[in-house]
C-alpha atoms as a PDB file:
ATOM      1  CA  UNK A   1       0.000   0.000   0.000  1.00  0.00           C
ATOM      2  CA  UNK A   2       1.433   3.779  -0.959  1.00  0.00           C
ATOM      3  CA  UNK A   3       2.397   5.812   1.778  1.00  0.00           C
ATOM      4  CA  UNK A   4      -0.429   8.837   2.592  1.00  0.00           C
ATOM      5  CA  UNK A   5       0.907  11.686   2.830  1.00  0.00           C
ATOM      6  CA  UNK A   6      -0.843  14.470   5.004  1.00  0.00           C
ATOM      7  CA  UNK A   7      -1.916  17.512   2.740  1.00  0.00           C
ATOM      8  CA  UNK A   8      -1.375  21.113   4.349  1.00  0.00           C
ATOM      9  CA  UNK A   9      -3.581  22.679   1.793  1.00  0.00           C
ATOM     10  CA  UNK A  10      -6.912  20.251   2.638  1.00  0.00           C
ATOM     11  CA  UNK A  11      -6.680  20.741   5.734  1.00  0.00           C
ATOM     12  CA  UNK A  12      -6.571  24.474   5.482  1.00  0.00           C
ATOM     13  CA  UNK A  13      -9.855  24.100   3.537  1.00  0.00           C
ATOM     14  CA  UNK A  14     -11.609  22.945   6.268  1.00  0.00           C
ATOM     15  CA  UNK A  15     -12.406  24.617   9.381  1.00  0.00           C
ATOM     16  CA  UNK A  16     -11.110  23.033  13.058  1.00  0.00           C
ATOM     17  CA  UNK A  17     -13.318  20.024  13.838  1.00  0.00           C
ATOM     18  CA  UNK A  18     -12.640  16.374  14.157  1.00  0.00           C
ATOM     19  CA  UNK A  19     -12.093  15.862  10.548  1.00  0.00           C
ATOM     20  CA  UNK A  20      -9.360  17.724  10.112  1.00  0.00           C
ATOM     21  CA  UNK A  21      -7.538  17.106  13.213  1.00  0.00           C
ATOM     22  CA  UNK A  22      -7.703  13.659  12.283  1.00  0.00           C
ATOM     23  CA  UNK A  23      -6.420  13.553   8.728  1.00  0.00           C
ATOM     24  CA  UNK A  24      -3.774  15.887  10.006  1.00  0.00           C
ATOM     25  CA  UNK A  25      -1.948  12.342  11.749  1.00  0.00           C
ATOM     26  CA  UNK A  26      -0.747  11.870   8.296  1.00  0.00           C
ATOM     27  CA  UNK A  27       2.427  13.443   7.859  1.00  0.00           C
ATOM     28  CA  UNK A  28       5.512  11.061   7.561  1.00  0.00           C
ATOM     29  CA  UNK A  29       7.489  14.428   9.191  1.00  0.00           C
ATOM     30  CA  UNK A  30       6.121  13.891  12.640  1.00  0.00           C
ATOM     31  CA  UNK A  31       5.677  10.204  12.615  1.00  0.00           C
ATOM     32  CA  UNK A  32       9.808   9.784  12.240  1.00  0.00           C
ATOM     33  CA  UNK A  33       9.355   5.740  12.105  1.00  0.00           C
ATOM     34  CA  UNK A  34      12.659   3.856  12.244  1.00  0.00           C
ATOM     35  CA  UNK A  35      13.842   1.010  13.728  1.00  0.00           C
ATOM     36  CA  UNK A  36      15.809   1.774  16.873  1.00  0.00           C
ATOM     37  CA  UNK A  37      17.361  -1.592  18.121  1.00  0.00           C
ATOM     38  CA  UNK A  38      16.982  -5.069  18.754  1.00  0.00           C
ATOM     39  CA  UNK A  39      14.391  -6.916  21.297  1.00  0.00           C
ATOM     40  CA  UNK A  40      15.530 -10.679  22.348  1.00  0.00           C
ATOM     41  CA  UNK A  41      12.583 -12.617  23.947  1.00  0.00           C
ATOM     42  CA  UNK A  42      12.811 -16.415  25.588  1.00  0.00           C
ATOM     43  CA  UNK A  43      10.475 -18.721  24.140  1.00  0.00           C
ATOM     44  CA  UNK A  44       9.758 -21.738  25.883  1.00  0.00           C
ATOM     45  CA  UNK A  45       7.725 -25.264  24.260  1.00  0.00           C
ATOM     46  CA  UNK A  46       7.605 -28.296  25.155  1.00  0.00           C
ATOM     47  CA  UNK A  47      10.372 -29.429  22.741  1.00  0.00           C
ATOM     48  CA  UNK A  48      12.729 -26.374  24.371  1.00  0.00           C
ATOM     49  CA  UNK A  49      13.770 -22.639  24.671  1.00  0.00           C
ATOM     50  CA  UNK A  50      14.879 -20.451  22.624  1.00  0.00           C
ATOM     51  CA  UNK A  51      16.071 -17.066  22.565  1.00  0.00           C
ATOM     52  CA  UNK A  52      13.991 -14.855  19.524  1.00  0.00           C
ATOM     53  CA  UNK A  53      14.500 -11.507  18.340  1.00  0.00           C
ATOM     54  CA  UNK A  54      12.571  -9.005  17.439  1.00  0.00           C
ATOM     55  CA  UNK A  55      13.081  -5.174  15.557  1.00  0.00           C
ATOM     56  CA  UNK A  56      12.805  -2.385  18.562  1.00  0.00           C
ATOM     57  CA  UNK A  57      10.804   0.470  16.804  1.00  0.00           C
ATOM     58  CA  UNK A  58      10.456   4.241  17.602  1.00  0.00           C
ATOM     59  CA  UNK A  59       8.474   6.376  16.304  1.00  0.00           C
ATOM     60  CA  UNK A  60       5.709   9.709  17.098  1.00  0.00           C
ATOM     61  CA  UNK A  61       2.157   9.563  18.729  1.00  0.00           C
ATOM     62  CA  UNK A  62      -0.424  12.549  18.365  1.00  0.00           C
ATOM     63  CA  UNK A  63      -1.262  11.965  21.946  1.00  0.00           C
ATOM     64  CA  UNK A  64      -3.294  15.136  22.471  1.00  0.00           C
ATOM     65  CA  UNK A  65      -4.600  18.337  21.118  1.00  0.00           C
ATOM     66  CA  UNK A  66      -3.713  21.110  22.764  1.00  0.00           C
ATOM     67  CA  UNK A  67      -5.734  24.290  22.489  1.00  0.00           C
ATOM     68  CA  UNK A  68      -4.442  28.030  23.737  1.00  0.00           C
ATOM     69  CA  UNK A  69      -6.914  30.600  23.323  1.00  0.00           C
ATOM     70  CA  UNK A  70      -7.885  34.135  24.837  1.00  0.00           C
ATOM     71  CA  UNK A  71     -11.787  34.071  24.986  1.00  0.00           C
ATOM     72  CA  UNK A  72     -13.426  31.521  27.628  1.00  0.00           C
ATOM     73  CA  UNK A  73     -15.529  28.816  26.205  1.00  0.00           C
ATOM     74  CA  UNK A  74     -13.926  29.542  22.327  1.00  0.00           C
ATOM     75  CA  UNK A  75     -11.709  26.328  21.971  1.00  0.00           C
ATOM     76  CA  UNK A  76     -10.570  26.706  18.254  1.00  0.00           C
ATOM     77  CA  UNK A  77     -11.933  23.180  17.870  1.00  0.00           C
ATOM     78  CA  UNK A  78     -15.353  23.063  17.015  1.00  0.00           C
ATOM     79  CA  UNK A  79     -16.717  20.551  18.697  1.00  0.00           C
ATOM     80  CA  UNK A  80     -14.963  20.499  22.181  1.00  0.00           C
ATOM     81  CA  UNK A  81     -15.887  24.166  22.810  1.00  0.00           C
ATOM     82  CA  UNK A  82     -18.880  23.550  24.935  1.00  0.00           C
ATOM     83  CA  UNK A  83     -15.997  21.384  27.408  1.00  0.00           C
ATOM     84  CA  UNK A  84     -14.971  24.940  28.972  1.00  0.00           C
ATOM     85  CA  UNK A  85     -17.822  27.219  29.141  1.00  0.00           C
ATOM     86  CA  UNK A  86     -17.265  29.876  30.854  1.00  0.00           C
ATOM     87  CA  UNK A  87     -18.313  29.306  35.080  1.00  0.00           C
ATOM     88  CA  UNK A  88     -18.703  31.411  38.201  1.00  0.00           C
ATOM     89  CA  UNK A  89     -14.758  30.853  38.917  1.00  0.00           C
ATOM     90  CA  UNK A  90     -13.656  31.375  35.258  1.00  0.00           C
ATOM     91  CA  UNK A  91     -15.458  33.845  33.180  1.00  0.00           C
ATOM     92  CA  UNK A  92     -13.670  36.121  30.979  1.00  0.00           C
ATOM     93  CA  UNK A  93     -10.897  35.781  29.369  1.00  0.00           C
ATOM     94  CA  UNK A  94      -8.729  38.159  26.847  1.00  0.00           C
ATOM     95  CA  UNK A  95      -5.446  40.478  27.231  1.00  0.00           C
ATOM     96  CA  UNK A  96      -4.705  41.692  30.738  1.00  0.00           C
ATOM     97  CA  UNK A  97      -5.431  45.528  30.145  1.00  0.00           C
ATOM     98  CA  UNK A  98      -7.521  47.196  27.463  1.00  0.00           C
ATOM     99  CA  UNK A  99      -4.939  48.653  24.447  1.00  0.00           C
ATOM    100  CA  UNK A 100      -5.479  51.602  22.275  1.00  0.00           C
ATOM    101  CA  UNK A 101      -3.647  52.469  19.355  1.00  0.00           C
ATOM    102  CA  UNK A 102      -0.941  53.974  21.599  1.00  0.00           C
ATOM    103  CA  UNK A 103      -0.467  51.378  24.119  1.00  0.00           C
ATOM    104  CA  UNK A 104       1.728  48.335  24.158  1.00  0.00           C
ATOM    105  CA  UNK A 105      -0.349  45.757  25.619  1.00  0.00           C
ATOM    106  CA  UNK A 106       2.248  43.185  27.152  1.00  0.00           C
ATOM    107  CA  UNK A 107      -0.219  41.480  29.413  1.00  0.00           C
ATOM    108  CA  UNK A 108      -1.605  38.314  27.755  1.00  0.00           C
ATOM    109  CA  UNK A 109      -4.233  35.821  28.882  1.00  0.00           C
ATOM    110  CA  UNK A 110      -4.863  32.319  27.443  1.00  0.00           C
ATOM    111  CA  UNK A 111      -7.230  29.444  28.315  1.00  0.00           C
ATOM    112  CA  UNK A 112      -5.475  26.015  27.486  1.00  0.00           C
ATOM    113  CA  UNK A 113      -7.160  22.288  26.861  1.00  0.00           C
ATOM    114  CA  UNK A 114      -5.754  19.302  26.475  1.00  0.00           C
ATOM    115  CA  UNK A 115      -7.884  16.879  24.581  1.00  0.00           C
ATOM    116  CA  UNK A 116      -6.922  13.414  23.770  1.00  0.00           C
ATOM    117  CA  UNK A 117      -6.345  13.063  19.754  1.00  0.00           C
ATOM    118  CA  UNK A 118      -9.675  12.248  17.912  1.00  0.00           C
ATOM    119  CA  UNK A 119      -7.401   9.897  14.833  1.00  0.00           C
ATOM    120  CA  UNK A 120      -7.408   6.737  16.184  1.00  0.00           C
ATOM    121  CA  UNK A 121      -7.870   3.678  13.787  1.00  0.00           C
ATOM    122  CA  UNK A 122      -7.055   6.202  10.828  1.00  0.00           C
ATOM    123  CA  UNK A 123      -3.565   6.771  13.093  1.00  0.00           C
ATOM    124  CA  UNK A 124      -3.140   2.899  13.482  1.00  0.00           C
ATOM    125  CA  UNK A 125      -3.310   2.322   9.921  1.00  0.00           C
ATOM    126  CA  UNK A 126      -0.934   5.232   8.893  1.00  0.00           C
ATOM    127  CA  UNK A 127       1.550   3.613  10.679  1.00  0.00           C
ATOM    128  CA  UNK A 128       0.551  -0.105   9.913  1.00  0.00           C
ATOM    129  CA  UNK A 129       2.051   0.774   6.177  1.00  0.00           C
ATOM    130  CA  UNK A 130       5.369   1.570   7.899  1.00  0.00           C
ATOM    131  CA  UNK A 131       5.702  -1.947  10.359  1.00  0.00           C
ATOM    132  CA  UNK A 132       4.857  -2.558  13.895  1.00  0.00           C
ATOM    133  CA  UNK A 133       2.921   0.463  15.858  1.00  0.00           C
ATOM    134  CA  UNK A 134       3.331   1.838  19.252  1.00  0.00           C
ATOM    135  CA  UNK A 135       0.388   2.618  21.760  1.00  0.00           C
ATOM    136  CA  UNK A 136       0.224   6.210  22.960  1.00  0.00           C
ATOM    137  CA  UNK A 137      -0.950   7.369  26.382  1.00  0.00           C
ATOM    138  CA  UNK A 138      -3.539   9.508  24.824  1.00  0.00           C
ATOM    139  CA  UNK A 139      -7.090   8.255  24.538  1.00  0.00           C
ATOM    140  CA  UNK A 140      -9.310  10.020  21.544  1.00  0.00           C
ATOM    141  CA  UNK A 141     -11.226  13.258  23.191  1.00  0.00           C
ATOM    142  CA  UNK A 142     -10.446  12.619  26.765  1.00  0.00           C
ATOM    143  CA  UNK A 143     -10.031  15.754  28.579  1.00  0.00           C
ATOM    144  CA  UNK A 144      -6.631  15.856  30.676  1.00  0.00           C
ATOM    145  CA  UNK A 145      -6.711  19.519  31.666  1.00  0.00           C
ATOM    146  CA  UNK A 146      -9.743  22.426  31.182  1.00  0.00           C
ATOM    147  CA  UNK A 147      -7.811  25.174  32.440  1.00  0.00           C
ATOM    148  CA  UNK A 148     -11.740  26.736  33.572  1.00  0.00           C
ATOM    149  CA  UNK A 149     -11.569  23.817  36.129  1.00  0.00           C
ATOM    150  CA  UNK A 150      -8.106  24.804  37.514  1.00  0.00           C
ATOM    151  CA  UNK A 151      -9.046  27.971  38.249  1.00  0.00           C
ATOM    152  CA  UNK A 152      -6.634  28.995  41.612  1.00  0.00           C
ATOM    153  CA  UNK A 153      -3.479  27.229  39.985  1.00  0.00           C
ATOM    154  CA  UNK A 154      -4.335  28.505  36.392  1.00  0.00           C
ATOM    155  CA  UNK A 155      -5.897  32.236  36.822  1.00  0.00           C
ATOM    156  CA  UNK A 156      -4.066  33.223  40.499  1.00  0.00           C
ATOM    157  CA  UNK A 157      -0.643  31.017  40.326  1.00  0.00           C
ATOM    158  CA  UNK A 158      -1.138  29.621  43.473  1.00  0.00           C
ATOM    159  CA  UNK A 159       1.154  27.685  44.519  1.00  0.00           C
ATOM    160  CA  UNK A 160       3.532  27.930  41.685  1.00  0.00           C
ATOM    161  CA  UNK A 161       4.325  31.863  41.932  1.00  0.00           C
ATOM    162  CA  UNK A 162       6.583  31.683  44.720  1.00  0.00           C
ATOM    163  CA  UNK A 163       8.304  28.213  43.461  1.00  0.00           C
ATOM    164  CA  UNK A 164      11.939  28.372  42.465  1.00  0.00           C
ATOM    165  CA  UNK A 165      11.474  27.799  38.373  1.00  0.00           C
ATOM    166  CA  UNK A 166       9.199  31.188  38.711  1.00  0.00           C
ATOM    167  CA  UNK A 167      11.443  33.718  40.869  1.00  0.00           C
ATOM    168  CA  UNK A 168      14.859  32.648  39.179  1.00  0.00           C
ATOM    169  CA  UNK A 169      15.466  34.299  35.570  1.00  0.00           C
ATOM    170  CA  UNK A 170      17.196  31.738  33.302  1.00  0.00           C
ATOM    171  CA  UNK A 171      15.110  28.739  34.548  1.00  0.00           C
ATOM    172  CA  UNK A 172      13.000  26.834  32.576  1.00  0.00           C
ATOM    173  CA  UNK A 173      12.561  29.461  29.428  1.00  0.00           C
ATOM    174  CA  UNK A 174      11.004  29.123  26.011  1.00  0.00           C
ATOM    175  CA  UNK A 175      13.617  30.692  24.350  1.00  0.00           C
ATOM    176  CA  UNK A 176      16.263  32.697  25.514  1.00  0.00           C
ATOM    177  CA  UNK A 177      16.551  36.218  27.303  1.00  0.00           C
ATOM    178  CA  UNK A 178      20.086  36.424  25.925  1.00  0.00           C
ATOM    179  CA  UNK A 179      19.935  36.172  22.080  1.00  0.00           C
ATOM    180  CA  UNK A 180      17.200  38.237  22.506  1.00  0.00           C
ATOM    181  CA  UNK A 181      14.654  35.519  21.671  1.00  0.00           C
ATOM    182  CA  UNK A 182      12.334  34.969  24.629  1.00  0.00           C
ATOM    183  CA  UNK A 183       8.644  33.888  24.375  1.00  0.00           C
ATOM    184  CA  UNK A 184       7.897  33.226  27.816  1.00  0.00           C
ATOM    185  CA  UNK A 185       8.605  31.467  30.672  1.00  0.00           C
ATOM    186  CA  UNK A 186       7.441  27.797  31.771  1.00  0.00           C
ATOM    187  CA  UNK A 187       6.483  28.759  35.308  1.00  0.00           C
ATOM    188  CA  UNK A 188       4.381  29.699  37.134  1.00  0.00           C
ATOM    189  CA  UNK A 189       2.341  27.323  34.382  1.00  0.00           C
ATOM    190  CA  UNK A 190      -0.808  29.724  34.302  1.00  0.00           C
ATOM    191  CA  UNK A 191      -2.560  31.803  31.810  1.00  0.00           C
ATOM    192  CA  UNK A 192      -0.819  35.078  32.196  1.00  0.00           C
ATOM    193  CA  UNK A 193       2.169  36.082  30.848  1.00  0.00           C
ATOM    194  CA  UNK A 194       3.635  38.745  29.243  1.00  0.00           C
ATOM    195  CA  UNK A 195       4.567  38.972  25.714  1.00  0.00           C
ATOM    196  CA  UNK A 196       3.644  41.274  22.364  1.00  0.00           C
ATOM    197  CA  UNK A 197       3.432  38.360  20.141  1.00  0.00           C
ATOM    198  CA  UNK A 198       0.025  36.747  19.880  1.00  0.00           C
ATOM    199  CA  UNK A 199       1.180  33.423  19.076  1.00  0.00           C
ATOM    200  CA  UNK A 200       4.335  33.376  21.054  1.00  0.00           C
ATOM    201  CA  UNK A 201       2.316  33.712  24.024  1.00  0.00           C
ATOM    202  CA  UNK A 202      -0.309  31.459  22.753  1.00  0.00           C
ATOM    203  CA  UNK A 203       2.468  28.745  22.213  1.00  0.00           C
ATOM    204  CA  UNK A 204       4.281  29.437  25.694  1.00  0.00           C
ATOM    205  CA  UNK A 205       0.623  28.521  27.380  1.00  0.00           C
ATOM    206  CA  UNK A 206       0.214  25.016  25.431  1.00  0.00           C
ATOM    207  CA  UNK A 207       3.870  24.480  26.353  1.00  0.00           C
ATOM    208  CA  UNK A 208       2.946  25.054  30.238  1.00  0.00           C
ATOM    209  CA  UNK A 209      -0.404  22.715  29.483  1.00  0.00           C
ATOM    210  CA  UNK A 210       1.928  20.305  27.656  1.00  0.00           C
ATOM    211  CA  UNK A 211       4.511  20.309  30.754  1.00  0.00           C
ATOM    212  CA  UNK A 212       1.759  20.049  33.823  1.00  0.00           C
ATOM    213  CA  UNK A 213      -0.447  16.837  31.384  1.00  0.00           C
ATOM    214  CA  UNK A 214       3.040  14.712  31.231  1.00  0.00           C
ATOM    215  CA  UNK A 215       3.583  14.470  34.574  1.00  0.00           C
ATOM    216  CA  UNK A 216       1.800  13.246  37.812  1.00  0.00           C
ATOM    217  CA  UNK A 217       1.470  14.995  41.598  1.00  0.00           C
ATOM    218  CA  UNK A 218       1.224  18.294  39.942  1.00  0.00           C
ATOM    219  CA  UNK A 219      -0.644  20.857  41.778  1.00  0.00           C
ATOM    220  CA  UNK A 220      -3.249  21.217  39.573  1.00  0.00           C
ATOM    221  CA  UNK A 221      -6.631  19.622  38.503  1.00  0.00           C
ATOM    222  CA  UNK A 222      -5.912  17.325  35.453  1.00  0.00           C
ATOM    223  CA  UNK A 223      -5.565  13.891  34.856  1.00  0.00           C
ATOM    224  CA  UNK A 224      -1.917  12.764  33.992  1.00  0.00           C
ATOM    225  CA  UNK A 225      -0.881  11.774  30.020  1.00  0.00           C
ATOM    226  CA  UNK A 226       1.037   9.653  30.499  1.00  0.00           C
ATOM    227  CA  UNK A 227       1.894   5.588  29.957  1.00  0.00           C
ATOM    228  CA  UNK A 228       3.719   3.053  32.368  1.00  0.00           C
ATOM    229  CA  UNK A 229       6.721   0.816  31.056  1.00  0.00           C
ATOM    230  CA  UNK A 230       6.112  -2.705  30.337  1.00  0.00           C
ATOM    231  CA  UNK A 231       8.613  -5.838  29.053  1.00  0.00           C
ATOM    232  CA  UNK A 232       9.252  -4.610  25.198  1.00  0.00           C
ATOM    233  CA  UNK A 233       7.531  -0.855  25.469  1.00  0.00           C
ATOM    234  CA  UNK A 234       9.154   2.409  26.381  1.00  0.00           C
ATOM    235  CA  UNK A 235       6.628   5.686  26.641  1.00  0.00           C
ATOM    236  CA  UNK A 236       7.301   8.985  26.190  1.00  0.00           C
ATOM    237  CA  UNK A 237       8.750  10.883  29.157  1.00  0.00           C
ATOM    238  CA  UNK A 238       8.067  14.488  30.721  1.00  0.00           C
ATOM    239  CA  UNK A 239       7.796  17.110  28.046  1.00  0.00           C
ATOM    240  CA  UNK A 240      10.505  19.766  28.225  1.00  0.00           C
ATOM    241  CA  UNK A 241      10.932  22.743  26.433  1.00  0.00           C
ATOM    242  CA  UNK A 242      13.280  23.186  23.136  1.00  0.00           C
ATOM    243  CA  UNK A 243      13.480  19.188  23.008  1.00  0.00           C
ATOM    244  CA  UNK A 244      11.906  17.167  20.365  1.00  0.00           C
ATOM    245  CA  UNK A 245      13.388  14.222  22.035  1.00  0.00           C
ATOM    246  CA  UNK A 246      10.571  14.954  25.022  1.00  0.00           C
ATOM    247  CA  UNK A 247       7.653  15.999  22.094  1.00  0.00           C
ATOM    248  CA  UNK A 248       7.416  18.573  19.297  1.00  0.00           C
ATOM    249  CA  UNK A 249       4.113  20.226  18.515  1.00  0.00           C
ATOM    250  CA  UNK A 250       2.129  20.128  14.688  1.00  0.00           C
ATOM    251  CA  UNK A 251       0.266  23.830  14.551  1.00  0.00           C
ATOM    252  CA  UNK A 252      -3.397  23.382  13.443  1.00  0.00           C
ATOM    253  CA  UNK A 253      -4.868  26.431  13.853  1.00  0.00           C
ATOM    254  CA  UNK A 254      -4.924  29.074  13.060  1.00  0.00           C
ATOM    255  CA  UNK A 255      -2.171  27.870  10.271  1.00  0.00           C
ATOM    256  CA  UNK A 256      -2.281  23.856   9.787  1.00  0.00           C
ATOM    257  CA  UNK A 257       0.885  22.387   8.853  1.00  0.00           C
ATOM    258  CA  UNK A 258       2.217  18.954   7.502  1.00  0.00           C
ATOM    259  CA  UNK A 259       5.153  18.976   9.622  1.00  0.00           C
ATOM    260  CA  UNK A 260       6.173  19.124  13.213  1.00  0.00           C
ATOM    261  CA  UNK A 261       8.636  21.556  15.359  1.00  0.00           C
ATOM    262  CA  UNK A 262       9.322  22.527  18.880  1.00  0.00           C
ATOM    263  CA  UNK A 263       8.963  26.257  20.602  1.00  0.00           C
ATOM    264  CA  UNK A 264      11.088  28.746  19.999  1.00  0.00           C
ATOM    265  CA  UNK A 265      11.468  28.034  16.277  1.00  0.00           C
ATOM    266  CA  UNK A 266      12.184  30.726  13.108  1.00  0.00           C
ATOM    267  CA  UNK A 267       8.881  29.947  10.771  1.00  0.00           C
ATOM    268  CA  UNK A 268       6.166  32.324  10.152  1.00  0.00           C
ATOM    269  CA  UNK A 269       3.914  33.204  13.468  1.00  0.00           C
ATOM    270  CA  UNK A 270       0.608  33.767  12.098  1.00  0.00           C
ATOM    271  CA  UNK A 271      -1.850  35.409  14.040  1.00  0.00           C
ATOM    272  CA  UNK A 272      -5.364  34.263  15.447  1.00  0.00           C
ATOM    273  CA  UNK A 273      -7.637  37.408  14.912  1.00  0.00           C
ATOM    274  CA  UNK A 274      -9.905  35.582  17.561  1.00  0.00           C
ATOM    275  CA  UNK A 275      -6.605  34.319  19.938  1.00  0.00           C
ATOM    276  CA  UNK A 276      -7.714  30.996  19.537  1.00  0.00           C
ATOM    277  CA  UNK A 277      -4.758  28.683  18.450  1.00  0.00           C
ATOM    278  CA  UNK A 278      -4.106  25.190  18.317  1.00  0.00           C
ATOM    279  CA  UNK A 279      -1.604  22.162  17.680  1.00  0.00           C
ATOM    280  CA  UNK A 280      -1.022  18.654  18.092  1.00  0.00           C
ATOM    281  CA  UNK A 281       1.376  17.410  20.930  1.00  0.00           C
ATOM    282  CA  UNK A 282       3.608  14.019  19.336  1.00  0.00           C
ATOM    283  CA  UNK A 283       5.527  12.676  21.881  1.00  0.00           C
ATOM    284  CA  UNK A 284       8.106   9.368  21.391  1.00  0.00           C
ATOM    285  CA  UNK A 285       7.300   6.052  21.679  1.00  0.00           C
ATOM    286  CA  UNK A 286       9.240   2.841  21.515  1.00  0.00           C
ATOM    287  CA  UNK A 287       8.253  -0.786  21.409  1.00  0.00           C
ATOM    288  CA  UNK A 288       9.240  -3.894  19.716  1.00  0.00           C
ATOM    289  CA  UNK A 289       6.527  -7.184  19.422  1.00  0.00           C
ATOM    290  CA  UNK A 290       5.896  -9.951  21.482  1.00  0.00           C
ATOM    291  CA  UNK A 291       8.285 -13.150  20.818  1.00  0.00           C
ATOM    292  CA  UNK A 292       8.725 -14.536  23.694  1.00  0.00           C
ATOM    293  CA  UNK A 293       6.773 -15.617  27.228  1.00  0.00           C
ATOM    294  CA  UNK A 294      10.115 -13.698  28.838  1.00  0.00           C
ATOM    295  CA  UNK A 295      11.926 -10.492  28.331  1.00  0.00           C
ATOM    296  CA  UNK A 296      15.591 -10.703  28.133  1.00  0.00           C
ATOM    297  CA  UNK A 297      16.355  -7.306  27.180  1.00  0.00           C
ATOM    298  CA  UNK A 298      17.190  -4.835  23.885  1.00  0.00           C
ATOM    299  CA  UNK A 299      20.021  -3.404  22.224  1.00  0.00           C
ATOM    300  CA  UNK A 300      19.894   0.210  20.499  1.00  0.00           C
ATOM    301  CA  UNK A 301      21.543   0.889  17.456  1.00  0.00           C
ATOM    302  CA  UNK A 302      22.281   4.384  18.404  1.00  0.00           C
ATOM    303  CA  UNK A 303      21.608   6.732  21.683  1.00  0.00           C
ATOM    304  CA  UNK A 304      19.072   9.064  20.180  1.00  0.00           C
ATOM    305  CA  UNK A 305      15.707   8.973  21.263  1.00  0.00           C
ATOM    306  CA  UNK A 306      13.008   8.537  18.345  1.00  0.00           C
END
């Protein structure tokens, strides 16, 4: 069967709903299938063992969608709007002061979900045409975070204001202060932050959603995206900032694109006249198939992550 290839221009067609988040899993760029290593598996019978092999494969998983946008209860994805209505703890939403013409509005406000990615079988057999397939940790439209239910941690920084990543300049940055380049900061991971780009801010946010989803015991209401180990299957890890070896993001709105990237990057940052932005989180998987009632172990050809 051909290889599909994922089609930046039909997708832009189409407005963000289901549809199109789906048929944007097919881009070869952000799947980055190769085989990784070697898997060696005991097999037992009643005639005898024997020790079996089997080709350890990485590759990417859309695990999520993750949405950044200013007005409450406007998810740039169709559908899942009506998730995070506005409520009597989160209501408005929107820049931090009220610009004129004259006045350099610095203070930005976003609204972030996380929604498990809707592809699913269409997903499975994308990668089916390239060999064996890894299970992500996402599950299609589950909601791990609705920043309008995390109101205290998301719209007052509480606790993560006074925390150590938030008071010390240099720590945990998207971007960098010194070449002049900064987007944002990852703490306090809230909806304010300062910044005159649109979609710089917009991307910091879904980078703070991103790094809160991928890990558990974090002070905030969500449920944690992520996968446990198991004989022959390595998940993705924490997301961190700047490393596509931890996850790189897809854009799908307001822009769609066929290929993936991570934040800060030098393409085009087109603006949301309605602040409502989107992309697809792909985070690294490994895995190799079954051969065996007993795991003896792999061997990677080289170091670098999938």
């Amino acid at each position: 069967m051909a290889m599909m290839v994922f089609s930046s221009y039909s997708l832009g067609a189409m407005a963000l709903n289901s549809a199109a988040i789906t048929a944007s899993v097919l881009s070869t760029d952000c799947l980055h299938y190769r085989i990784v290593g070697l898997c060696y598996w005991l097999r037992c019978t009643p005639f005898g063992c024997a020790v079996r092999t089997s080709p350890k494969v990485g590759h990417y998983v859309p695990d999520a969608v993750v949405s950044s946008y200013s007005n409450t209860g406007q998810n740039p994805w169709l559908e899942l709007g009506p998730l995070s209505l506005p409520n009597p703890t989160a209501r408005g939403g929107g820049d931090g002061t009220n610009a004129t013409s004259q006045e350099n509005n610095l203070s930005k406000f976003k609204n972030a979900d996380v929604i498990g990615h809707p592809a699913g079988a269409l997903f499975n057999q994308f990668v089916g045409q390239s060999g064996y397939a890894c299970p992500g940790a996402g599950k299609p439209l589950m909601p791990y975070l609705l920043s309008t239910l995390d109101t205290i941690a998301w719209r007052y920084n509480i606790p993560e204001a006074v925390y150590p990543e938030a008071l010390t300049p240099g720590r945990r940055e998207v971007g960098s202060r010194f070449g002049l380049d900064l987007w944002g900061t990852i703490y306090p991971r809230g909806g304010f932050l300062h910044q005159v780009d649109d979609h710089k801010a917009a991307a910091v946010v879904a980078q703070r959603a991103g790094d809160i989803v991928t890990r558990t015991g974090q002070l905030h209401v969500y449920q944690p995206l992520v996968a446990a180990p198991r004989a022959g299957y390595w998940p993705a890890g924490a997301l961190l900032e700047s490393d596509s070896n931890t996850g790189k993001w897809q854009a799908l709105a307001p822009s769609p694109s066929a290929s993936c990237t991570v934040f800060p990057n030098n393409l085009p940052n087109p603006q949301a006249e309605d602040g409502g932005y989107a992309w697809a989180l792909w985070r690294p998987y490994s895995c190799c198939k079954r051969q065996g009632q007993t795991f003896l172990g792999s061997t990677d050809f080289t170091r670098e992550t999938p």
